[in-house]
C-alpha atoms as a PDB file:
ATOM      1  CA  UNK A   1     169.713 154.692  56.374  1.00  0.00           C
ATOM      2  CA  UNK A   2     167.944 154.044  53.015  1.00  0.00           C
ATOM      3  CA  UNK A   3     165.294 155.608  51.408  1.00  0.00           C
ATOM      4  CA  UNK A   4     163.281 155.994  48.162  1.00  0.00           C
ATOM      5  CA  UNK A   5     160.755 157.903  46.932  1.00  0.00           C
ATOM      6  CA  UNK A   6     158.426 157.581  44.068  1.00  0.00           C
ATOM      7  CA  UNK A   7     161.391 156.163  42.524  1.00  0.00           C
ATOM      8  CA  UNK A   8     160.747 155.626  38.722  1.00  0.00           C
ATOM      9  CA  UNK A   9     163.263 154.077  35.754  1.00  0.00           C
ATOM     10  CA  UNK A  10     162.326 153.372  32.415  1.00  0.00           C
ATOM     11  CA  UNK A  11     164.173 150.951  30.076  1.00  0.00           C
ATOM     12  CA  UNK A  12     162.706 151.791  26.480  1.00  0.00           C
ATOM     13  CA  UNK A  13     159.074 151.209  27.012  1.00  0.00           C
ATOM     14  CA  UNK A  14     159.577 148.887  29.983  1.00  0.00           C
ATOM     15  CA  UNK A  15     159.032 150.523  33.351  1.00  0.00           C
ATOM     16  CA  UNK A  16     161.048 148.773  35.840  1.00  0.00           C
ATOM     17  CA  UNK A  17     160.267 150.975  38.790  1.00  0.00           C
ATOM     18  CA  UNK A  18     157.029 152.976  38.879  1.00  0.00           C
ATOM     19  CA  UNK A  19     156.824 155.034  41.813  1.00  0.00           C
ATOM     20  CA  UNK A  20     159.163 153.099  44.677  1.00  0.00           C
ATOM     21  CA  UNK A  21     158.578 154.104  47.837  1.00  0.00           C
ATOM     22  CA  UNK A  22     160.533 152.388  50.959  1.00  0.00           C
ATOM     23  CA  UNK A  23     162.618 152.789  53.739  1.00  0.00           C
ATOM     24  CA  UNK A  24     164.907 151.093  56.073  1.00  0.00           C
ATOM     25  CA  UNK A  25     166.710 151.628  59.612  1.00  0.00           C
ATOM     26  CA  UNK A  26     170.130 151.585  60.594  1.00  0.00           C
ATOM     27  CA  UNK A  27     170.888 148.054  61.547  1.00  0.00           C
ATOM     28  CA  UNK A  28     168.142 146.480  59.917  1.00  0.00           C
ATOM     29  CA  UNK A  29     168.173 143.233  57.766  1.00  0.00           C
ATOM     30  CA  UNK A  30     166.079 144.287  55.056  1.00  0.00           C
ATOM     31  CA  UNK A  31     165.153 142.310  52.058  1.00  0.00           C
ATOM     32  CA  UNK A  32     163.798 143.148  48.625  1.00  0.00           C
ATOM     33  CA  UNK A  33     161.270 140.417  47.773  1.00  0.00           C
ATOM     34  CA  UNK A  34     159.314 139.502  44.230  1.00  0.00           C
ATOM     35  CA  UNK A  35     159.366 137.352  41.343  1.00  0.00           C
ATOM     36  CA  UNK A  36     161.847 137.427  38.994  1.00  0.00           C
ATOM     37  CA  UNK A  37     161.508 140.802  36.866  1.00  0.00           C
ATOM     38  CA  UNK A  38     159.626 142.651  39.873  1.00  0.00           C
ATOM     39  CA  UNK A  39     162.193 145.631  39.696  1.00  0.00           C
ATOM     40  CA  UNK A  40     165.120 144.441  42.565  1.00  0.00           C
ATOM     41  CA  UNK A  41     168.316 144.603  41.084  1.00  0.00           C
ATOM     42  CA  UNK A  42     167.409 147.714  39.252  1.00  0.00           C
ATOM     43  CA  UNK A  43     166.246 149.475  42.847  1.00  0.00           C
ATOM     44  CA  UNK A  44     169.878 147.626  43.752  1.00  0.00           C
ATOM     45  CA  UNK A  45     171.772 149.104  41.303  1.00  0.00           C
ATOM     46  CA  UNK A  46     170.499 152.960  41.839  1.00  0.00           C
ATOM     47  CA  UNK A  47     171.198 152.826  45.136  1.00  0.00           C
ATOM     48  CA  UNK A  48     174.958 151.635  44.780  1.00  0.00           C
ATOM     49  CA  UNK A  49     174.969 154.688  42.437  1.00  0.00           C
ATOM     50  CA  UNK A  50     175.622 151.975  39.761  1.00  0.00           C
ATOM     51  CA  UNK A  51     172.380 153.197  37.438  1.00  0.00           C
ATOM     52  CA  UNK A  52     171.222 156.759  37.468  1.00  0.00           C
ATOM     53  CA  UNK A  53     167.226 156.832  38.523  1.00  0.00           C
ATOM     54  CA  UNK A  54     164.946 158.177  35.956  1.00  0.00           C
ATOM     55  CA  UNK A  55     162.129 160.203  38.638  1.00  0.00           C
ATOM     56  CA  UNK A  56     162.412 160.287  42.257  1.00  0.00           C
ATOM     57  CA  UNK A  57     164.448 160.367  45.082  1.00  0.00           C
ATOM     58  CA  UNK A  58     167.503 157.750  45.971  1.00  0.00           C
ATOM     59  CA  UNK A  59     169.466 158.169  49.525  1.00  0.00           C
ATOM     60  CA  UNK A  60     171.802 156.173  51.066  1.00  0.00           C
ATOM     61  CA  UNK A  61     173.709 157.275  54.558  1.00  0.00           C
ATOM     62  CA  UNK A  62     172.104 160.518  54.184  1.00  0.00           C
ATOM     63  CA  UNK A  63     173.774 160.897  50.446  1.00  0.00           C
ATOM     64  CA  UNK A  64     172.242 161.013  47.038  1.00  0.00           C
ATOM     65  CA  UNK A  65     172.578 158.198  44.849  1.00  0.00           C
ATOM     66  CA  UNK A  66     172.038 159.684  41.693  1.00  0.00           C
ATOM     67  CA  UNK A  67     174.717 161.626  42.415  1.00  0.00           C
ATOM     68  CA  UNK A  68     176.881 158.085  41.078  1.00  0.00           C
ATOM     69  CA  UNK A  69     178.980 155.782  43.114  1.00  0.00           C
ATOM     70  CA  UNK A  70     181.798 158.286  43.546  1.00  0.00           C
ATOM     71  CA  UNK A  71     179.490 160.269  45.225  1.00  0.00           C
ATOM     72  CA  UNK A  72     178.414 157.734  48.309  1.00  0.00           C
ATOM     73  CA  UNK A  73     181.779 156.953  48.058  1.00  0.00           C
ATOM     74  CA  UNK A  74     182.584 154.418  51.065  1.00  0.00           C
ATOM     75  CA  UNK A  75     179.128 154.609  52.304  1.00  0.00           C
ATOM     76  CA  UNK A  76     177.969 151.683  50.401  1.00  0.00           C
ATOM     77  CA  UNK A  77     178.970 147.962  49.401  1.00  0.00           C
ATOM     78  CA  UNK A  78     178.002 146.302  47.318  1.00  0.00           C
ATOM     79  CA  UNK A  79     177.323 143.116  45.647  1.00  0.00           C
ATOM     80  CA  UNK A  80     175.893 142.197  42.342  1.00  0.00           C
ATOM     81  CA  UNK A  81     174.407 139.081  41.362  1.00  0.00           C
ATOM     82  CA  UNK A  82     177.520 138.090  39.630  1.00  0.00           C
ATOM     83  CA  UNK A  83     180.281 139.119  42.025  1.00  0.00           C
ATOM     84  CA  UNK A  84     182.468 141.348  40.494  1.00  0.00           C
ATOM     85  CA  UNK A  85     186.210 139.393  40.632  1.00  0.00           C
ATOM     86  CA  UNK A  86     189.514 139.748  38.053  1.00  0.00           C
ATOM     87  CA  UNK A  87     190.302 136.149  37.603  1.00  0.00           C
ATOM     88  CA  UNK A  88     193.821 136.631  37.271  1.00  0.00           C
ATOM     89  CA  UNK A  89     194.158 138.492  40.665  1.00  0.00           C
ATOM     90  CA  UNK A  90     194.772 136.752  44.101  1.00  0.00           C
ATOM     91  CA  UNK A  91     192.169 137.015  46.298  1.00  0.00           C
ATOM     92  CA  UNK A  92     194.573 139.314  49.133  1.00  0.00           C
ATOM     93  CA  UNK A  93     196.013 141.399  45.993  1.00  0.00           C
ATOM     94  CA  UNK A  94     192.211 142.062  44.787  1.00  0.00           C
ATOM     95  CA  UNK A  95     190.553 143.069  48.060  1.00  0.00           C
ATOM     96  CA  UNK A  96     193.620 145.454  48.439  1.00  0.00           C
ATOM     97  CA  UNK A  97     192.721 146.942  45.086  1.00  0.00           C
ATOM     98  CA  UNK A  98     189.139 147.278  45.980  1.00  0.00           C
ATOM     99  CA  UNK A  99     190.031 149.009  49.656  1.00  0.00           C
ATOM    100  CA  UNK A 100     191.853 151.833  47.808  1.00  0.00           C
ATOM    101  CA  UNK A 101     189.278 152.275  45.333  1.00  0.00           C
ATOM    102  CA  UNK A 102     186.928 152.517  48.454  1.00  0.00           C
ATOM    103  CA  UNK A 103     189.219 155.332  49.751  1.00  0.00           C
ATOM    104  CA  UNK A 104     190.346 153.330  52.598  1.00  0.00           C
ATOM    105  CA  UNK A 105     194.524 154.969  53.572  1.00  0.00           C
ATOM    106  CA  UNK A 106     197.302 152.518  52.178  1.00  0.00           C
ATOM    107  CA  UNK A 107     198.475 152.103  55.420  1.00  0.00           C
ATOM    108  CA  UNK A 108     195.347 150.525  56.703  1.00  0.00           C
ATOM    109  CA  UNK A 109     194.931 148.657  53.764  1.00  0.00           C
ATOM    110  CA  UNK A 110     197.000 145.206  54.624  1.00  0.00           C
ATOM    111  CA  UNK A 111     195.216 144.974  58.511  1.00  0.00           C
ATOM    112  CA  UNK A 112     191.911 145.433  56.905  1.00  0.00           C
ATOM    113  CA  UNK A 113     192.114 142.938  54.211  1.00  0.00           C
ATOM    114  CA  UNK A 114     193.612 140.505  56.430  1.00  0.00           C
ATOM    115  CA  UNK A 115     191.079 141.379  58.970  1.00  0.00           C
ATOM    116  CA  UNK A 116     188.286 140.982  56.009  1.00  0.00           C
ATOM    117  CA  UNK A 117     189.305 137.279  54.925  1.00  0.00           C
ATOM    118  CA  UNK A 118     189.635 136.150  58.217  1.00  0.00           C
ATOM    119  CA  UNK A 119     185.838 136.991  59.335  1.00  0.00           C
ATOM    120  CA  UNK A 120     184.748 135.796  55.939  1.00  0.00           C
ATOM    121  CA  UNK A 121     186.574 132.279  56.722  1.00  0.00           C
ATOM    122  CA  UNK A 122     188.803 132.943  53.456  1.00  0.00           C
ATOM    123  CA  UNK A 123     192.398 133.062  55.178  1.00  0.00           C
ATOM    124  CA  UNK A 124     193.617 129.801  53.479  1.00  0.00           C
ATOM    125  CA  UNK A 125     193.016 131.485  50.031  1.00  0.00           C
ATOM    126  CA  UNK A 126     194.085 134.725  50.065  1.00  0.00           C
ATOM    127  CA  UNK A 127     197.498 133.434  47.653  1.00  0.00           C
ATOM    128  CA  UNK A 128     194.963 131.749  45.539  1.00  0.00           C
ATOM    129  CA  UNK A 129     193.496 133.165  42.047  1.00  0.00           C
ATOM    130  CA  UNK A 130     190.159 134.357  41.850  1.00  0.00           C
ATOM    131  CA  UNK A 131     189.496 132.625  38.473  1.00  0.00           C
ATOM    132  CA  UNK A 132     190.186 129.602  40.635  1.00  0.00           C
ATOM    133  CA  UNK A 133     187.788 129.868  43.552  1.00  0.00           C
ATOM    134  CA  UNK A 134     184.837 127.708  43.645  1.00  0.00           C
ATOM    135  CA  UNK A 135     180.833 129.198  43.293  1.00  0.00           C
ATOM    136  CA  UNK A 136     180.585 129.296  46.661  1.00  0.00           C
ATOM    137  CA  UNK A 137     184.065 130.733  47.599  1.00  0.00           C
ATOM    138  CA  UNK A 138     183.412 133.541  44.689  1.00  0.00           C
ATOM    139  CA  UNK A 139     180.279 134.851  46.140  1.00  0.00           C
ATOM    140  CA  UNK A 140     182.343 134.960  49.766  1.00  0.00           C
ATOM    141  CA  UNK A 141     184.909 136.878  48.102  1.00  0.00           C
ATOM    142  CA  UNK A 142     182.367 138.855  46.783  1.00  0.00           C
ATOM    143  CA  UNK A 143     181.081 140.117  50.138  1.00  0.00           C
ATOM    144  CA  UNK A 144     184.104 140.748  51.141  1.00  0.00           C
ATOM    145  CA  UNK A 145     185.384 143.167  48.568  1.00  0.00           C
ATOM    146  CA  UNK A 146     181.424 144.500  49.418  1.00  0.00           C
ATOM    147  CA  UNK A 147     182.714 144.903  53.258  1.00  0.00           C
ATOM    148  CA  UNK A 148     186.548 145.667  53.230  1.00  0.00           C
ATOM    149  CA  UNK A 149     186.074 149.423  53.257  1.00  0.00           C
ATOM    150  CA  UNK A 150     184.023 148.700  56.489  1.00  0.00           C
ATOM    151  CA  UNK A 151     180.453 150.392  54.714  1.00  0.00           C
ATOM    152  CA  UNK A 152     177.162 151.293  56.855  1.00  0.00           C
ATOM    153  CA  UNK A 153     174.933 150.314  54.100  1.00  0.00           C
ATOM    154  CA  UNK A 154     175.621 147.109  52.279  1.00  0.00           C
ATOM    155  CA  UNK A 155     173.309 145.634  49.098  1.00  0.00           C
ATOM    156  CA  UNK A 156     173.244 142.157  48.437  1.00  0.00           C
ATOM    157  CA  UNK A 157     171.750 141.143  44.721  1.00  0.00           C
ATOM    158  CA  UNK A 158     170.355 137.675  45.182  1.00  0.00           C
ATOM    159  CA  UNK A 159     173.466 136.740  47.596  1.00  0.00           C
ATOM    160  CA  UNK A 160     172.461 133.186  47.538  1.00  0.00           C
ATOM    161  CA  UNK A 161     171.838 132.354  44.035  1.00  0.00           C
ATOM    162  CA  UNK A 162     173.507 129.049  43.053  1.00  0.00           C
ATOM    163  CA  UNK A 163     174.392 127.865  46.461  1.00  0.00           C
ATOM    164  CA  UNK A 164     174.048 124.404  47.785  1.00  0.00           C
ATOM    165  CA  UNK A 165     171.936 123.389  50.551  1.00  0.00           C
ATOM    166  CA  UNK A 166     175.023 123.806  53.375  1.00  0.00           C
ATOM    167  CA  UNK A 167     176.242 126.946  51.973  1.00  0.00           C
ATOM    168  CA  UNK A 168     172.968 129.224  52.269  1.00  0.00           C
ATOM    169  CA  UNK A 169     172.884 128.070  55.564  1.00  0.00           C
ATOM    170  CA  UNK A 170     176.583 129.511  56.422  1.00  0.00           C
ATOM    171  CA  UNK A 171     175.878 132.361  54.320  1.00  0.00           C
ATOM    172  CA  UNK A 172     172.772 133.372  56.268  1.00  0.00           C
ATOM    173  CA  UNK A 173     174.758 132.957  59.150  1.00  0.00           C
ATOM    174  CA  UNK A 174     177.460 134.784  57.517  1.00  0.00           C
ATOM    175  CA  UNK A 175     174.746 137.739  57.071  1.00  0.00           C
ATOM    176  CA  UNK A 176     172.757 137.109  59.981  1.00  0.00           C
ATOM    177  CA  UNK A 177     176.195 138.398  61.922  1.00  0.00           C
ATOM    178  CA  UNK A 178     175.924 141.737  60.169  1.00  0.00           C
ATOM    179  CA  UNK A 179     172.651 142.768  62.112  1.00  0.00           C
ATOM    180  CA  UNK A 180     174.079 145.811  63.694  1.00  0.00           C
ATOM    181  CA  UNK A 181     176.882 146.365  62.484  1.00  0.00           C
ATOM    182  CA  UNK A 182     175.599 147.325  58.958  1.00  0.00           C
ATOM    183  CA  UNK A 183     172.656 147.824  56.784  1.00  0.00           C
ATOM    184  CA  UNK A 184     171.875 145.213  54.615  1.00  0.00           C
ATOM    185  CA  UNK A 185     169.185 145.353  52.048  1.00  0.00           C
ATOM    186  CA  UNK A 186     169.310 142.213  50.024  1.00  0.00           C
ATOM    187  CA  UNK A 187     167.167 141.054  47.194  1.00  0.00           C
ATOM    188  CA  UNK A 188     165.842 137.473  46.488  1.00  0.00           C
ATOM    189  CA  UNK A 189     162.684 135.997  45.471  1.00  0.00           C
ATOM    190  CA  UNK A 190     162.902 132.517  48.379  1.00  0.00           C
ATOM    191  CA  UNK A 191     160.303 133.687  50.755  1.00  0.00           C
ATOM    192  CA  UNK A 192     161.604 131.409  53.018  1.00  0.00           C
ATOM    193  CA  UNK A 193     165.097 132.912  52.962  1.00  0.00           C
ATOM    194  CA  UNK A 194     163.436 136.298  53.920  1.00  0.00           C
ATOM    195  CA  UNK A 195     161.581 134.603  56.601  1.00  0.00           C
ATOM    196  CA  UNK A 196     164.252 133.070  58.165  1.00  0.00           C
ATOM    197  CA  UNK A 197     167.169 136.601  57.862  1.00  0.00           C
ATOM    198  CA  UNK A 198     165.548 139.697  57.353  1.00  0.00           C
ATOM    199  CA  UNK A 199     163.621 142.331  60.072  1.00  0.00           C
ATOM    200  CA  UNK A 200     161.505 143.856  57.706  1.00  0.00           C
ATOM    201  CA  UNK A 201     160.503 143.190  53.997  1.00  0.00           C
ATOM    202  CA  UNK A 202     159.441 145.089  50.874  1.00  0.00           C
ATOM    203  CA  UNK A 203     157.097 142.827  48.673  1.00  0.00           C
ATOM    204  CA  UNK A 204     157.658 143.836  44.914  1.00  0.00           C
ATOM    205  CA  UNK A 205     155.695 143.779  42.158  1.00  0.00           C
ATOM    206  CA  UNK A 206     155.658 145.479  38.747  1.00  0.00           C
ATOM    207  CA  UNK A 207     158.385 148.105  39.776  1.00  0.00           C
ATOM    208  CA  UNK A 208     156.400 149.180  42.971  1.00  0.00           C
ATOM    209  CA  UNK A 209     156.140 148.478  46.895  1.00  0.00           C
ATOM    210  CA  UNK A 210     153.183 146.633  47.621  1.00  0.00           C
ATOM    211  CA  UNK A 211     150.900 147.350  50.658  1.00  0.00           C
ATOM    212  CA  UNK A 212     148.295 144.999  52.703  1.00  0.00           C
ATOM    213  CA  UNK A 213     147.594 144.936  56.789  1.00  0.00           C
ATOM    214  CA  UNK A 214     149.464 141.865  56.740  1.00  0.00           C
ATOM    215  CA  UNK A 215     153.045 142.812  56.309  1.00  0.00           C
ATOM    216  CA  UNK A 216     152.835 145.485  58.565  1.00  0.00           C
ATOM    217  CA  UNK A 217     155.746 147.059  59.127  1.00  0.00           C
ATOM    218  CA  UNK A 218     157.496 145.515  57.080  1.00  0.00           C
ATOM    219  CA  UNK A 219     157.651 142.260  58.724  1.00  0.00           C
ATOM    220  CA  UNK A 220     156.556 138.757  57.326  1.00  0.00           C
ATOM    221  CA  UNK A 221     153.675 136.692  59.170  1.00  0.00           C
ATOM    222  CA  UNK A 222     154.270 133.982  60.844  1.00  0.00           C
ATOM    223  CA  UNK A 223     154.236 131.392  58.033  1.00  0.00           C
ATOM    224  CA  UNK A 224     151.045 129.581  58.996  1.00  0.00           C
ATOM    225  CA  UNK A 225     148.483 132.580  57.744  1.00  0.00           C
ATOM    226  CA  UNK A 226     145.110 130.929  58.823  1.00  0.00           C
ATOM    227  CA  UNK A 227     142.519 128.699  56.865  1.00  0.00           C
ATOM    228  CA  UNK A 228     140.408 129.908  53.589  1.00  0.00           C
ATOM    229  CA  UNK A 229     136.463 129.061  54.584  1.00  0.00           C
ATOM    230  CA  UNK A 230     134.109 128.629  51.392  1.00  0.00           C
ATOM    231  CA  UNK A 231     130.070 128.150  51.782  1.00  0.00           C
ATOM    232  CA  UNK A 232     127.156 127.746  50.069  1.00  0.00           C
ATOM    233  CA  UNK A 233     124.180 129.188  51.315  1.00  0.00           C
ATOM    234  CA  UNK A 234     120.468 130.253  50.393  1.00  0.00           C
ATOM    235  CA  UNK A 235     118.793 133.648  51.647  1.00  0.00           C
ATOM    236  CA  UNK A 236     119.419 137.364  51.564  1.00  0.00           C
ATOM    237  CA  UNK A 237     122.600 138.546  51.213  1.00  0.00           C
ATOM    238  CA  UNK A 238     122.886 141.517  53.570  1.00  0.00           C
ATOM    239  CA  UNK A 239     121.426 139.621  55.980  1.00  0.00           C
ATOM    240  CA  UNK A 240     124.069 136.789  55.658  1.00  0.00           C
ATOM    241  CA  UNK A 241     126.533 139.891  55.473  1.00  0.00           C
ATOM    242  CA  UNK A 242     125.781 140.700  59.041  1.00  0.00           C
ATOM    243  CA  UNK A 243     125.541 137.586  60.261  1.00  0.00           C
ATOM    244  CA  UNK A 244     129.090 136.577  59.264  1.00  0.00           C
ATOM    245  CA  UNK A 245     130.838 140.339  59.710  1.00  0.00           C
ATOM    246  CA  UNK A 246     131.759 139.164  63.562  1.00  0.00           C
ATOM    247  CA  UNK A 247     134.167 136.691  62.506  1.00  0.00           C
ATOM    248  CA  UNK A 248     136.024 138.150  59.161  1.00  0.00           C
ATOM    249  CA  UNK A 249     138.504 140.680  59.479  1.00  0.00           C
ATOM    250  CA  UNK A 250     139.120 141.324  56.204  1.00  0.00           C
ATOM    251  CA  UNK A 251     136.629 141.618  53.244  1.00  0.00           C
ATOM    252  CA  UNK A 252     135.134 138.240  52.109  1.00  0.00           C
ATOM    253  CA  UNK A 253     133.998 137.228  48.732  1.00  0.00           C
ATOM    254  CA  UNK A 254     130.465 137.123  48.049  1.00  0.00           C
ATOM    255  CA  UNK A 255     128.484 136.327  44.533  1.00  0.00           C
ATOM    256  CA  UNK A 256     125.865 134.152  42.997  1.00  0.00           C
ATOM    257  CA  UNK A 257     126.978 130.684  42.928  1.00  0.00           C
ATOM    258  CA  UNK A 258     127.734 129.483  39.166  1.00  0.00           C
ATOM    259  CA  UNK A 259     125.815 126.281  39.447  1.00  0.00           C
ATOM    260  CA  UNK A 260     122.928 126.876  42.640  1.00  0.00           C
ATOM    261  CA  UNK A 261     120.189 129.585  41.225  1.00  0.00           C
ATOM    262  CA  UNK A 262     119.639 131.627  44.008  1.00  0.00           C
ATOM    263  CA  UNK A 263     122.464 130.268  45.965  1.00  0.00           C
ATOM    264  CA  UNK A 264     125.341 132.318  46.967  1.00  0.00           C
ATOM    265  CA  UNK A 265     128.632 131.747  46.995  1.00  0.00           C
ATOM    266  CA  UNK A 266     131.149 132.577  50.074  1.00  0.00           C
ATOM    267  CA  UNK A 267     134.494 132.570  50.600  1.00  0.00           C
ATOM    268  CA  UNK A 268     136.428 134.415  53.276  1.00  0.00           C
ATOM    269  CA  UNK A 269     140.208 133.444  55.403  1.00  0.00           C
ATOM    270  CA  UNK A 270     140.137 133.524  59.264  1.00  0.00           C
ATOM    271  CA  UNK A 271     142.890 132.903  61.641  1.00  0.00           C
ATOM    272  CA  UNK A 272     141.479 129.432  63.208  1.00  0.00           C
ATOM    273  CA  UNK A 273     138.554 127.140  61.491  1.00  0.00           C
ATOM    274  CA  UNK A 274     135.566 128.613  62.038  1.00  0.00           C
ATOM    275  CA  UNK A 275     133.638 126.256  60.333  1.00  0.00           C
ATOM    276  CA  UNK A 276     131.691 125.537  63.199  1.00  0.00           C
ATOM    277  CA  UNK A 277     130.146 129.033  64.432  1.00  0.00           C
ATOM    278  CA  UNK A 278     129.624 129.637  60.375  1.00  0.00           C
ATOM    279  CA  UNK A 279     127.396 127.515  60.405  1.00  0.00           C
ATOM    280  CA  UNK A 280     125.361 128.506  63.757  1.00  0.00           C
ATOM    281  CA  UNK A 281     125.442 132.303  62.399  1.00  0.00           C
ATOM    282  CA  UNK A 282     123.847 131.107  59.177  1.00  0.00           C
ATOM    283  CA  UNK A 283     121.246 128.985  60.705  1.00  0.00           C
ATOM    284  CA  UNK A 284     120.082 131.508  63.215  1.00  0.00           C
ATOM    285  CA  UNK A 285     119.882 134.219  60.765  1.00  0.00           C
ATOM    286  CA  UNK A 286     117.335 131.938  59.183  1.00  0.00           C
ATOM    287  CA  UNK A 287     119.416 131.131  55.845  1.00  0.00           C
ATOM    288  CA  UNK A 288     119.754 127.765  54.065  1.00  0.00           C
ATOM    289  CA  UNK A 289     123.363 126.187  54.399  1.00  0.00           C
ATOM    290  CA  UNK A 290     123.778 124.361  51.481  1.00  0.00           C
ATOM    291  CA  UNK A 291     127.609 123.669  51.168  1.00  0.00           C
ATOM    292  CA  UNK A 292     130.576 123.887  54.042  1.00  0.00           C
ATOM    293  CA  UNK A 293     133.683 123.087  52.470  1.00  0.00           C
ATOM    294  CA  UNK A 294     137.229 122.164  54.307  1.00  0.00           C
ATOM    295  CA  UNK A 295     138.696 124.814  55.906  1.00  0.00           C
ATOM    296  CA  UNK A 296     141.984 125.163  53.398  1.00  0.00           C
ATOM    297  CA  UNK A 297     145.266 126.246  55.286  1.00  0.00           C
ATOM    298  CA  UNK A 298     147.193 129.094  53.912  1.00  0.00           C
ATOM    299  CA  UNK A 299     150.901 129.761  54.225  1.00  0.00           C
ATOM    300  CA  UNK A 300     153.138 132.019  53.275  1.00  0.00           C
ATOM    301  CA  UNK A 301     153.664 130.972  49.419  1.00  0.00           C
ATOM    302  CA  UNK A 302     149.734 131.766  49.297  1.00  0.00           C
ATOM    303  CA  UNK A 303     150.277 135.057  50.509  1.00  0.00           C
ATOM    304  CA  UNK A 304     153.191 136.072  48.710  1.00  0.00           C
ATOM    305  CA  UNK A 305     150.756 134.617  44.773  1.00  0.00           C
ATOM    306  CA  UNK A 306     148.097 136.844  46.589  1.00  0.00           C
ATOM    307  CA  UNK A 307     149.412 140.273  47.343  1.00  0.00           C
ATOM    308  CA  UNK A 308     151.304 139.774  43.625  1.00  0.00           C
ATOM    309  CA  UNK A 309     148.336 138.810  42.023  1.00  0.00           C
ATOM    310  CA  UNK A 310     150.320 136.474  39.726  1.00  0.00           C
ATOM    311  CA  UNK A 311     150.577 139.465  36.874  1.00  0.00           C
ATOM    312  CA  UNK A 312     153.042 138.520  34.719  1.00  0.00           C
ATOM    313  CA  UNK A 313     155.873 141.287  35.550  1.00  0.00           C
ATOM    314  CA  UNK A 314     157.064 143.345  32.715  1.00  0.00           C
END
């Protein structure tokens, strides 16, 4: 239902998006997810046909974004991060004027907007101004001018932003209710938001989709992500190489310790404290254990700093 590929934009000599390359299914709860800067609300704003792509490919229902927002016509939805409301309009008179915009008949157009603020629990202020709506009831209103014209795909630009404690969690039940129904590919840098509402997620960083084994895909771990092991030890290094390969599944760190001449220093994550057979493998490969240091839990904050490498995002 969405798609990009090698999707590139250039702002000047800043390269927002450098060589995007994602997908998601009809149905899906997808979110965008990176720091601040990372390249969402400009991947956002192609695909609602709202910014023209510099290199690549942009589709959305099957239609080409670049082709503008007249072209996916009332295929998409969306919402920026400032919802886009006239403050002298009421809130019924405004989503009427976005359904015809969104092509949907003028006959249609009253049962759909009254069928639009009552799923969005906005009934009691549809005679009410826009200008005069509170944070929270502005970003409501927002998704529902996003939803009136009944779209497959809807985007969602940081859809929480601003939003006290009670009213992310009726928003992302608000959303949650979508699964289905719609697409939704929302942005926002809370990795516990995206834990908690979307199927699958695209990590961002510097403009581009990044990979690892453990958001396979798509999905995000389970938020406990195992413990970080760290030893000191004396002896040969392929031979302490083999004799910890059985229990690392990933690539561990190995170098000279900074302090120990002739020591080496290890550090490698498992998915339960292995502190224990570590140590046996070491001592029966006939190495000196010098240092075992606590076995340091990870989570999913430690993850996300990983994959990102805490580059500052340009």
């Amino acid at each position: 239902m969405i798609e990009t590929q090698g999707l590139v934009k250039q702002f000047g000599r800043v390269r927002a998006l450098n060589g995007l390359t994602f997908r998601v299914e009809a149905g899906t709860i997808a979110g965008l997810l990176g720091a601040n800067g990372a390249g969402k609300t400009t991947t956002l704003s192609i695909l609602a046909g709202r910014l023209a792509p510099g290199q690549g490919l942009a589709r959305v229902a099957g239609l080409d974004a670049a082709g503008g927002a007249l072209a996916l016509g009332s295929a998409v939805g969306f919402l920026p991060e400032t919802p886009p409301l006239y403050a002298e309009m009421r809130l019924a008179d405004y989503l009427a004027f976005a359904a015809r915009l969104r092509g949907v008949p003028k006959q249609e157009t009253g049962p759909r907007v009254e069928e639009t603020l009552a799923a969005l629990g906005l009934a009691d202020l549809a005679g009410r101004r826009c200008g005069g709506l509170s944070h929270g009831m502005r970003r409501r209103a927002g998704i529902a001018q996003a939803l009136v014209h009944r779209p497959p795909v809807l985007l969602l630009d940081e859809p929480m932003a601003g939003l006290d404690p009670a009213q992310v969690v009726q928003f992302r039940q608000l959303i949650a209710s979508l699964r289905g129904r719609h697409t939704v590919l929302l942005s926002t840098h809370q990795l516990s938001e995206a834990a908690k509402l979307c199927d699958k997620v695209v990590l961002m960083c510097k403009g581009r989709a990044v990979e690892d084994p453990r958001l396979a895909n798509g999905s995000l771990p389970a938020r406990h992500q195992g413990y970080t092991l760290r030893l000191t030890v004396r002896g040969d290094e392929p031979r302490l190489r083999q004799a910890l390969a059985p229990l690392v599944s990933q690539t561990f760190d190995l170098s000279p310790h900074p302090l120990l001449p002739g020591a080496l220093a290890v550090q490698f994550t498992a998915a339960e404290d292995l502190r224990e057979e570590a140590a046996r493998r070491v001592v029966e490969a006939g190495l000196g254990l010098l240092e075992l240091g606590a076995a340091e839990e990870q989570d999913l904050e430690a993850l996300f700093l990983e994959l990102t490498r805490q580059e500052p995002i340009s």
